[in-house]
Protein backbone atom coordinates (compact mmCIF):
# COMPACT_ATOMS: atom_id res chain seq x y z
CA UNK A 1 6.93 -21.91 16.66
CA UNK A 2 4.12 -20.35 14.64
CA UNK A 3 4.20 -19.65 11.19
CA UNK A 4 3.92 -16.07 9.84
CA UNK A 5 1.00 -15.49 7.80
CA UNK A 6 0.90 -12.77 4.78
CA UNK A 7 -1.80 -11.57 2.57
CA UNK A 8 0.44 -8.89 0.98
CA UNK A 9 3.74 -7.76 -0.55
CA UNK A 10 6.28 -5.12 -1.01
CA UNK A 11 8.47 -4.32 -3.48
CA UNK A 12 11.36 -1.41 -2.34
CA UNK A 13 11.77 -0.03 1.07
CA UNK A 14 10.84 3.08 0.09
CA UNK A 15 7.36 2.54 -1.16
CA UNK A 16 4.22 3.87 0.59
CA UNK A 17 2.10 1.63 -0.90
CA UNK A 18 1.98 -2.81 -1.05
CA UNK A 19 -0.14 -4.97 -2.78
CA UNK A 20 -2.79 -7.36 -1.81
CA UNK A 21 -1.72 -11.02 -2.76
CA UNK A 22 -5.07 -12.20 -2.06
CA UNK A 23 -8.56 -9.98 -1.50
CA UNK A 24 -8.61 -8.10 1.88
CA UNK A 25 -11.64 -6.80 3.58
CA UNK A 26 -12.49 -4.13 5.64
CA UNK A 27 -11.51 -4.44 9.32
CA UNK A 28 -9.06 -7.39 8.12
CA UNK A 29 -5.12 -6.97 8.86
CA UNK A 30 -2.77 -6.80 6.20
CA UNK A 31 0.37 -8.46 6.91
CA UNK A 32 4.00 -8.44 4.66
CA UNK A 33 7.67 -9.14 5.37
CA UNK A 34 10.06 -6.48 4.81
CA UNK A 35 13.11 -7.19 2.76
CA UNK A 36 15.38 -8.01 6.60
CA UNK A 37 12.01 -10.40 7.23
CA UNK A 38 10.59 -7.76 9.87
CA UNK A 39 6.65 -8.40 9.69
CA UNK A 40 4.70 -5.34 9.32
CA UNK A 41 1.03 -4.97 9.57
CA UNK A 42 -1.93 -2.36 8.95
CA UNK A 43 -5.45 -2.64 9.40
CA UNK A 44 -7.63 -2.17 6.07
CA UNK A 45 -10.12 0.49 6.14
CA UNK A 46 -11.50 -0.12 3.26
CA UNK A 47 -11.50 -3.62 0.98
CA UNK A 48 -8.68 -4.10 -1.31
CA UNK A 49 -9.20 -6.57 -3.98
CA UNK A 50 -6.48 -8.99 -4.93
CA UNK A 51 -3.43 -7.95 -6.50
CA UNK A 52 -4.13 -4.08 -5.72
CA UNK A 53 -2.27 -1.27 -3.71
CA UNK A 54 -3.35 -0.13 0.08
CA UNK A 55 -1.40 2.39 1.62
CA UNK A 56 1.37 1.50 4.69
CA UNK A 57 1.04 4.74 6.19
CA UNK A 58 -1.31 8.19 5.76
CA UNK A 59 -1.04 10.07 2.57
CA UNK A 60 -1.38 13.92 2.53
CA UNK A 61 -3.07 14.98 -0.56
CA UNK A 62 -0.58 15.75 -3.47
CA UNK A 63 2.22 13.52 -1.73
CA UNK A 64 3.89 11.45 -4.16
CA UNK A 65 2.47 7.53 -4.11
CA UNK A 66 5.38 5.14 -4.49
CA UNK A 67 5.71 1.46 -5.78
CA UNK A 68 8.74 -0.28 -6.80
CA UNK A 69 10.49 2.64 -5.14
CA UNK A 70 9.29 4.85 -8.03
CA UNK A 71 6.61 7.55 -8.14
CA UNK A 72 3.52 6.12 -9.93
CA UNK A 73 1.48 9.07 -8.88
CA UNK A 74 -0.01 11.73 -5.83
CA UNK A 75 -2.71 11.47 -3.75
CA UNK A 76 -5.69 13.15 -4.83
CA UNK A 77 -6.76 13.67 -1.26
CA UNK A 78 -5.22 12.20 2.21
CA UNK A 79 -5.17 8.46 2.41
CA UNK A 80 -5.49 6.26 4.94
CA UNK A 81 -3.28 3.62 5.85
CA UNK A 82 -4.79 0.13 4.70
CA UNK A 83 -7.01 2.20 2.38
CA UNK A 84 -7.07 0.96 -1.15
CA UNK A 85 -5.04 2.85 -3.24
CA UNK A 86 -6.53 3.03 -7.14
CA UNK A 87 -7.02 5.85 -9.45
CA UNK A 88 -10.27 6.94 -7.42
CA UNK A 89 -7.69 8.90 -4.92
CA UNK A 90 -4.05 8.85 -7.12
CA UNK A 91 -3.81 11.60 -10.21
CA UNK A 92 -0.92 11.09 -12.75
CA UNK A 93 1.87 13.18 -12.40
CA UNK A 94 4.33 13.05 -14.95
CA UNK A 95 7.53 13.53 -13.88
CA UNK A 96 10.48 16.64 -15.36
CA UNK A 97 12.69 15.35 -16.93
């Protein structure tokens, strides 16, 4: 049986984003376990340094980017999936309370 290998993380099914646990290039897959131990991949379009957010699935711009099943900003423009996800394309949105 071969072993599964993963270069990144997620923290709450409902996030649209997971984070690298060790640098990913361009072209490279991303692979992570969901919380059932279903392996998921994407292909990076762009490199993500370690310990930094790619996105799982497209973006539209203004959609709300989600980590640890909590809004932590939008999109500032459409994302890729496996495109880094920093503040170069996520604006703060504070929340209403």
């Amino acid at each position: 049986m071969s072993e599964i290998i993963t270069n990144a993380m997620i923290i709450d099914e409902k996030d649209t984003v997971a984070v690298a646990i060790e640098p990913v290039k361009a072209g490279q897959t991303a692979a992570w376990l969901d919380k059932s131990g279903g392996l998921w991949e994407v292909t990076a379009v762009t490199d993500i340094p370690i310990y930094h957010k790619f996105a799982i699935r497209d973006m539209q711009k203004g959609e709300p980017v989600v980590k640890y099943g909590e809004h932590i900003g939008l999109a500032a423009r459409d994302i890729q999936a496996g495109e880094h996800v920093h503040t170069h394309n996520v604006e703060n949105h504070r929340e209403q309370l």
